[in-house]
C-alpha atoms as a PDB file:
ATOM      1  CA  UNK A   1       0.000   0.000   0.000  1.00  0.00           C
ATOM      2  CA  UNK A   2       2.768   2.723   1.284  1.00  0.00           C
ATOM      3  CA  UNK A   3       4.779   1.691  -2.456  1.00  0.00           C
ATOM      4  CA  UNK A   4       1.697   2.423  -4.374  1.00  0.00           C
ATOM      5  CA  UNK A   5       0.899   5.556  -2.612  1.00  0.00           C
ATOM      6  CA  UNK A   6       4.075   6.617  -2.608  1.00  0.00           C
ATOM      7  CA  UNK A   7       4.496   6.037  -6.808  1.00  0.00           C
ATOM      8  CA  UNK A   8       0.887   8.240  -6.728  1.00  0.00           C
ATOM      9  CA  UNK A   9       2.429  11.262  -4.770  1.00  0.00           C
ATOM     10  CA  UNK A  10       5.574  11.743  -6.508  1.00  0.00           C
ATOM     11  CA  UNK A  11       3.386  12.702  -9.368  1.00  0.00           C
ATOM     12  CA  UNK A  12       2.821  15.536  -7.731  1.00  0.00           C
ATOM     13  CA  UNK A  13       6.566  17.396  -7.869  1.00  0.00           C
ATOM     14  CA  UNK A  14       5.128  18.666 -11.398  1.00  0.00           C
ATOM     15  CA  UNK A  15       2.728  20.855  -9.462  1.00  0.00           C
ATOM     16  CA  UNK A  16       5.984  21.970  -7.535  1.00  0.00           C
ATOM     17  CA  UNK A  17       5.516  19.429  -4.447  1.00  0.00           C
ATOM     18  CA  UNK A  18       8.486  17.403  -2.795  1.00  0.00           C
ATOM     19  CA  UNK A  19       7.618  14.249  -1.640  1.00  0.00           C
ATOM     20  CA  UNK A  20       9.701  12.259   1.443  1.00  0.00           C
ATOM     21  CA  UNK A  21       8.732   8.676   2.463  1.00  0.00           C
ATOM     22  CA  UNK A  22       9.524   7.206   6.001  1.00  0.00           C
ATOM     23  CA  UNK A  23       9.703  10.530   8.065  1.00  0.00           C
ATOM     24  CA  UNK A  24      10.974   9.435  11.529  1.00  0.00           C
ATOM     25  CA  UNK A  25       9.133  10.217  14.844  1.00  0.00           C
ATOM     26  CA  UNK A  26      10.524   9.463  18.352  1.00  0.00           C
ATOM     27  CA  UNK A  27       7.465   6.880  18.343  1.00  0.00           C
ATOM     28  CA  UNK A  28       6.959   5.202  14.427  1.00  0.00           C
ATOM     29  CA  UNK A  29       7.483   6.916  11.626  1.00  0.00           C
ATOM     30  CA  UNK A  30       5.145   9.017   8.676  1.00  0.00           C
ATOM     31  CA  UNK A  31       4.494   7.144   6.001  1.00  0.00           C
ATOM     32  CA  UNK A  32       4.737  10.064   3.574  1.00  0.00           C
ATOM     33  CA  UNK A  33       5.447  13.660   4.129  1.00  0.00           C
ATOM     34  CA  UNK A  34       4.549  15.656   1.477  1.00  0.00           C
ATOM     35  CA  UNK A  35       6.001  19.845   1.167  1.00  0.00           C
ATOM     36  CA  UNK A  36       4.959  22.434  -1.404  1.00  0.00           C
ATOM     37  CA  UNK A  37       2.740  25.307  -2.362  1.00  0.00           C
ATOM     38  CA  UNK A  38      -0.215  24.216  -0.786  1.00  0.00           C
ATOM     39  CA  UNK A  39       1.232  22.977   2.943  1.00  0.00           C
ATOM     40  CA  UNK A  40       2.810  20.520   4.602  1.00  0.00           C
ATOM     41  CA  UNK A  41       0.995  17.459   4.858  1.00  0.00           C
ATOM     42  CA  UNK A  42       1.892  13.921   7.101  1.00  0.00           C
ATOM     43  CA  UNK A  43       0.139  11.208   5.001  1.00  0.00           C
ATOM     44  CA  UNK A  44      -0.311   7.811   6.762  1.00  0.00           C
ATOM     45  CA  UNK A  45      -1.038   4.670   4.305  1.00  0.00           C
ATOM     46  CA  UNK A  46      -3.617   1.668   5.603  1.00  0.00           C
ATOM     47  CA  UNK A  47      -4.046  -1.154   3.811  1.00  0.00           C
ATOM     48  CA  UNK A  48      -7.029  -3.473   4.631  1.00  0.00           C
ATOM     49  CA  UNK A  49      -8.367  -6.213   2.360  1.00  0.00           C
ATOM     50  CA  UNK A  50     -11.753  -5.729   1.045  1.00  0.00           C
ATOM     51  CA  UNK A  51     -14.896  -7.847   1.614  1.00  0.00           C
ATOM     52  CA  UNK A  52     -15.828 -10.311  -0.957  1.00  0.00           C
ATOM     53  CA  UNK A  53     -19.370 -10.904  -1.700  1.00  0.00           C
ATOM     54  CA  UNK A  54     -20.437  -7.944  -0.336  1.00  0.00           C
ATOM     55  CA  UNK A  55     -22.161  -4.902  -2.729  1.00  0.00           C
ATOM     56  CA  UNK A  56     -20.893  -2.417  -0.320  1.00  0.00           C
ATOM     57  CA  UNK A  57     -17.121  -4.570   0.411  1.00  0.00           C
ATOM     58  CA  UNK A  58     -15.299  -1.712  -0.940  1.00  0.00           C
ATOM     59  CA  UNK A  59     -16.604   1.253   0.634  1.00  0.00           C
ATOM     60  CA  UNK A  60     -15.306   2.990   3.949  1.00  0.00           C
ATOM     61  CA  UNK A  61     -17.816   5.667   5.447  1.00  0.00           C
ATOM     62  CA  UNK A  62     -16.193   8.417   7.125  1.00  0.00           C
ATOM     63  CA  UNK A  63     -19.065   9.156  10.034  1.00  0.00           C
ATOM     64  CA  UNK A  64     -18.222  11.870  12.300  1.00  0.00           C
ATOM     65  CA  UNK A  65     -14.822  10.981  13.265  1.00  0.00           C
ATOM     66  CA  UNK A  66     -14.955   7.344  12.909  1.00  0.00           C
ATOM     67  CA  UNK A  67     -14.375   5.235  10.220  1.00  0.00           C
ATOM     68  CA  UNK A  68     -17.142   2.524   8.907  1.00  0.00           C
ATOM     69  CA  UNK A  69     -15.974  -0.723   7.081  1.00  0.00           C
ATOM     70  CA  UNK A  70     -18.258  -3.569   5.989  1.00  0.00           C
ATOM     71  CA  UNK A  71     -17.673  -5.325   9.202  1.00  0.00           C
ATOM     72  CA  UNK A  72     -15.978  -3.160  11.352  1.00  0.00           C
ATOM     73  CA  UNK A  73     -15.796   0.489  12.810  1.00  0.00           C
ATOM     74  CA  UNK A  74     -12.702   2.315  14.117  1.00  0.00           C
ATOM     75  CA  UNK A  75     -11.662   5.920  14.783  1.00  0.00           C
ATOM     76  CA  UNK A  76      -7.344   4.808  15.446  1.00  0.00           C
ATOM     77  CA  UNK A  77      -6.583   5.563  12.072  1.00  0.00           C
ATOM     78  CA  UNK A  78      -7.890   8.776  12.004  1.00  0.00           C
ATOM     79  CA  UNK A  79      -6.084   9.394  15.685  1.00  0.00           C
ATOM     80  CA  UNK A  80      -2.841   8.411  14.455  1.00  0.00           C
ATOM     81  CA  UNK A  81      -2.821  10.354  11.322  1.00  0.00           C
ATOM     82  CA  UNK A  82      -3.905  13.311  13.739  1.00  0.00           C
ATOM     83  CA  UNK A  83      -1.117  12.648  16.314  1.00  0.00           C
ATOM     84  CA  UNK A  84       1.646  12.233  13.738  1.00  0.00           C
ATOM     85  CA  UNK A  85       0.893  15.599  12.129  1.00  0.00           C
ATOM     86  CA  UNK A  86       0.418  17.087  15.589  1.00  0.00           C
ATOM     87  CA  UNK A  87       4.311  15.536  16.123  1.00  0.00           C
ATOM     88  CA  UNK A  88       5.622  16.966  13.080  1.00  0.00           C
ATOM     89  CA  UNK A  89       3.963  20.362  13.324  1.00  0.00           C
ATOM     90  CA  UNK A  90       5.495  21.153  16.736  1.00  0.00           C
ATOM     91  CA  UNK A  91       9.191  20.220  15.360  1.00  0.00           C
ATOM     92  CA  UNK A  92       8.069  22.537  12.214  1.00  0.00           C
ATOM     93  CA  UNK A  93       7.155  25.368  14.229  1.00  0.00           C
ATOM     94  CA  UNK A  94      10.220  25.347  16.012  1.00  0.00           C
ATOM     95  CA  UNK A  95      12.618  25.501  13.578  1.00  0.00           C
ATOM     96  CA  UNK A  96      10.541  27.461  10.692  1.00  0.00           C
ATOM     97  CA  UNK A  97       7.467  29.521  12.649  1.00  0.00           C
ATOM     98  CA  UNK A  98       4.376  28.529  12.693  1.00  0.00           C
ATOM     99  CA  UNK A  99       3.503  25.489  10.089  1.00  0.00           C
ATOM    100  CA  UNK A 100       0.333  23.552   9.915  1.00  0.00           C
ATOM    101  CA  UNK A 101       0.934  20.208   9.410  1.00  0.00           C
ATOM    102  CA  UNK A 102      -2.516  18.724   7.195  1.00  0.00           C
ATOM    103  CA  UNK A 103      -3.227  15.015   8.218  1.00  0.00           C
ATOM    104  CA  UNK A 104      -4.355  12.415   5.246  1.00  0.00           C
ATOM    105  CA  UNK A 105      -5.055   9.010   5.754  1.00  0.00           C
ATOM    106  CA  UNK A 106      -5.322   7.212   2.289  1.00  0.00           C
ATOM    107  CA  UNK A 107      -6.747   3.772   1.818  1.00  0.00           C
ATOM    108  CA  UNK A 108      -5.521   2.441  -1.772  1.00  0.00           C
ATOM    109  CA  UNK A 109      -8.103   0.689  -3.798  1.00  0.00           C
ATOM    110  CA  UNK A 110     -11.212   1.983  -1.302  1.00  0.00           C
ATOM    111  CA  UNK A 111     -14.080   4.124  -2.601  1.00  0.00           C
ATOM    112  CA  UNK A 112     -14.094   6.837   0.747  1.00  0.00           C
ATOM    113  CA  UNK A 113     -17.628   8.014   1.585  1.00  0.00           C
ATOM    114  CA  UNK A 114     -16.576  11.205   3.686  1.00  0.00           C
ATOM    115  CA  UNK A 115     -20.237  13.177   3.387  1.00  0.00           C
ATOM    116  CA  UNK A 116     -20.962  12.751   6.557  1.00  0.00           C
ATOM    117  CA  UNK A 117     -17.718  13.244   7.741  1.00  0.00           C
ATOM    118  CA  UNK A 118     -16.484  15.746  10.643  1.00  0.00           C
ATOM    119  CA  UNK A 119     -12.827  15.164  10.935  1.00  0.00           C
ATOM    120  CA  UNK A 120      -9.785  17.142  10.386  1.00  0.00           C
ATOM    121  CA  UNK A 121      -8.276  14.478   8.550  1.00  0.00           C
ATOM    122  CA  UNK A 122      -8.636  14.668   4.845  1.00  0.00           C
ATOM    123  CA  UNK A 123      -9.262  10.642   3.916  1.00  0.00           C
ATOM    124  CA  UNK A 124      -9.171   9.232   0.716  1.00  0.00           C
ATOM    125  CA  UNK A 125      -7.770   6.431  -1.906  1.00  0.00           C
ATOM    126  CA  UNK A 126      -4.546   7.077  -3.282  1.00  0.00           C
ATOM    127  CA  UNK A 127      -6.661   9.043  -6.732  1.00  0.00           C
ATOM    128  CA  UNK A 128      -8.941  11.414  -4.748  1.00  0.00           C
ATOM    129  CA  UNK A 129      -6.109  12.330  -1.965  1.00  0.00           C
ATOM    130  CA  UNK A 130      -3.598  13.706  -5.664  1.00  0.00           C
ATOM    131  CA  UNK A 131      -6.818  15.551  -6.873  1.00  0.00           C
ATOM    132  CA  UNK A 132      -6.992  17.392  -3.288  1.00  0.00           C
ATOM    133  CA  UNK A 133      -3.347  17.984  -3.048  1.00  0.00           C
ATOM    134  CA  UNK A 134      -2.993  19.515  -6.662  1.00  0.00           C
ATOM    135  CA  UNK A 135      -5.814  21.706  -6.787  1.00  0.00           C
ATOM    136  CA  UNK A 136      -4.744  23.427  -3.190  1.00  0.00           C
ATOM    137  CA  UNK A 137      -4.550  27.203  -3.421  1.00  0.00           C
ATOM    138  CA  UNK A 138      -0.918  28.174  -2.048  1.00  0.00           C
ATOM    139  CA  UNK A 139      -0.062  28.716   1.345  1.00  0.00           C
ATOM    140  CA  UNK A 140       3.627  28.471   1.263  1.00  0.00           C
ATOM    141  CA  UNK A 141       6.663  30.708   0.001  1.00  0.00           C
ATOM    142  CA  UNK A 142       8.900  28.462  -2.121  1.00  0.00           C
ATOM    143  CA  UNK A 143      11.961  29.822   0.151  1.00  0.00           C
ATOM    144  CA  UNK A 144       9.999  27.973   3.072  1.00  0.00           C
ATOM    145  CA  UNK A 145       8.936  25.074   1.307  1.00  0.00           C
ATOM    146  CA  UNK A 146      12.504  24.583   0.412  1.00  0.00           C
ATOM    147  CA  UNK A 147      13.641  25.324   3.561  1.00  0.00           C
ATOM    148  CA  UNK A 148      11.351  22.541   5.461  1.00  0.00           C
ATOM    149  CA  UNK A 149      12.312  20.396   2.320  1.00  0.00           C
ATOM    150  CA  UNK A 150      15.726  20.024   3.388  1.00  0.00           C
ATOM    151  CA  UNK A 151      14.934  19.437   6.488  1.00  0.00           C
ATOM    152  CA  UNK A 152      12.956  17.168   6.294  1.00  0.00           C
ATOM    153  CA  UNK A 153      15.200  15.168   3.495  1.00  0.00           C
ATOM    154  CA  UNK A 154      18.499  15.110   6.382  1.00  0.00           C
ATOM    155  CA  UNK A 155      15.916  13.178   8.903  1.00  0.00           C
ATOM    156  CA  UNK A 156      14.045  10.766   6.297  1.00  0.00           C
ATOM    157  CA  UNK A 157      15.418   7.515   5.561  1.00  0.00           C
ATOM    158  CA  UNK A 158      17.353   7.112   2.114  1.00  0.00           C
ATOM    159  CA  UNK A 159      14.033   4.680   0.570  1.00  0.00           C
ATOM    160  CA  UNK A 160      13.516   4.600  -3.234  1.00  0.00           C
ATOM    161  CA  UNK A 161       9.906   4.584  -4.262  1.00  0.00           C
END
């Protein structure tokens, strides 16, 4: 799932976006980290099998701040893309000012169903998550994106994607 993501977002350094993979915290790592015009974001990368036989074995509902699967509910994801971000913002903010971090959970291959959704976390398959990200009005200078960009390439793990 992270590998397939990962191919996804480095699509996105045409729309002037750098993209770093295994970003290490003191606790686990982010999956992706993603700098450019339109912010920073800390993008965590699930991968669940879907349910066979099912009509709806595809779909995850984002209700509130919880996520619904076909047999299952859970809101961890969502708290662990939230925390991570949280984690990177502070170390951000210290060295650069104040920088959002944006959280995004992305589930490859899942149709997300986020209408009724209330959370900060912006959830999606790998397809919808790139559409979001591109079309993001700026936020950022390009001296600070490039600044957090090498940054955050010294503390990120030398991984081809």
């Amino acid at each position: 799932g992270e590998q397939i993501v990962g191919n996804k977002l480095n699509r996105l350094w045409r729309d002037g976006y750098q993209v770093f993979h295994d970003f290490p915290l003191d606790v686990g790592n982010i999956d992706h980290v993603l700098v450019g015009p339109g912010g920073v974001f800390a993008i965590e990368t699930k991968y669940r099998r879907k349910e066979k036989g099912r009509k709806d074995g595809h779909i995850v509902r984002l209700e509130g701040d919880t996520l619904r699967f076909p047999k299952s509910s859970s809101n961890g994801d969502l708290n662990q893309a939230k925390r991570q971000a949280d984690d990177l913002e502070k170390k951000l903010s210290k060295l650069f000012g104040e920088t959002p971090v944006h959280p995004v959970l992305v589930f490859p291959g899942w149709f997300v169903d986020w209408e009724n959704g209330s959370s900060r976390v912006l959830v999606g398959n790998g397809k919808s998550v790139i559409k979001s990200l591109s079309n993001r009005k700026p936020t950022l200078s390009s001296e600070k994106v490039n600044s957090i960009g090498t940054f955050i390439r010294g503390c990120c793990s030398d991984v081809e994607v």
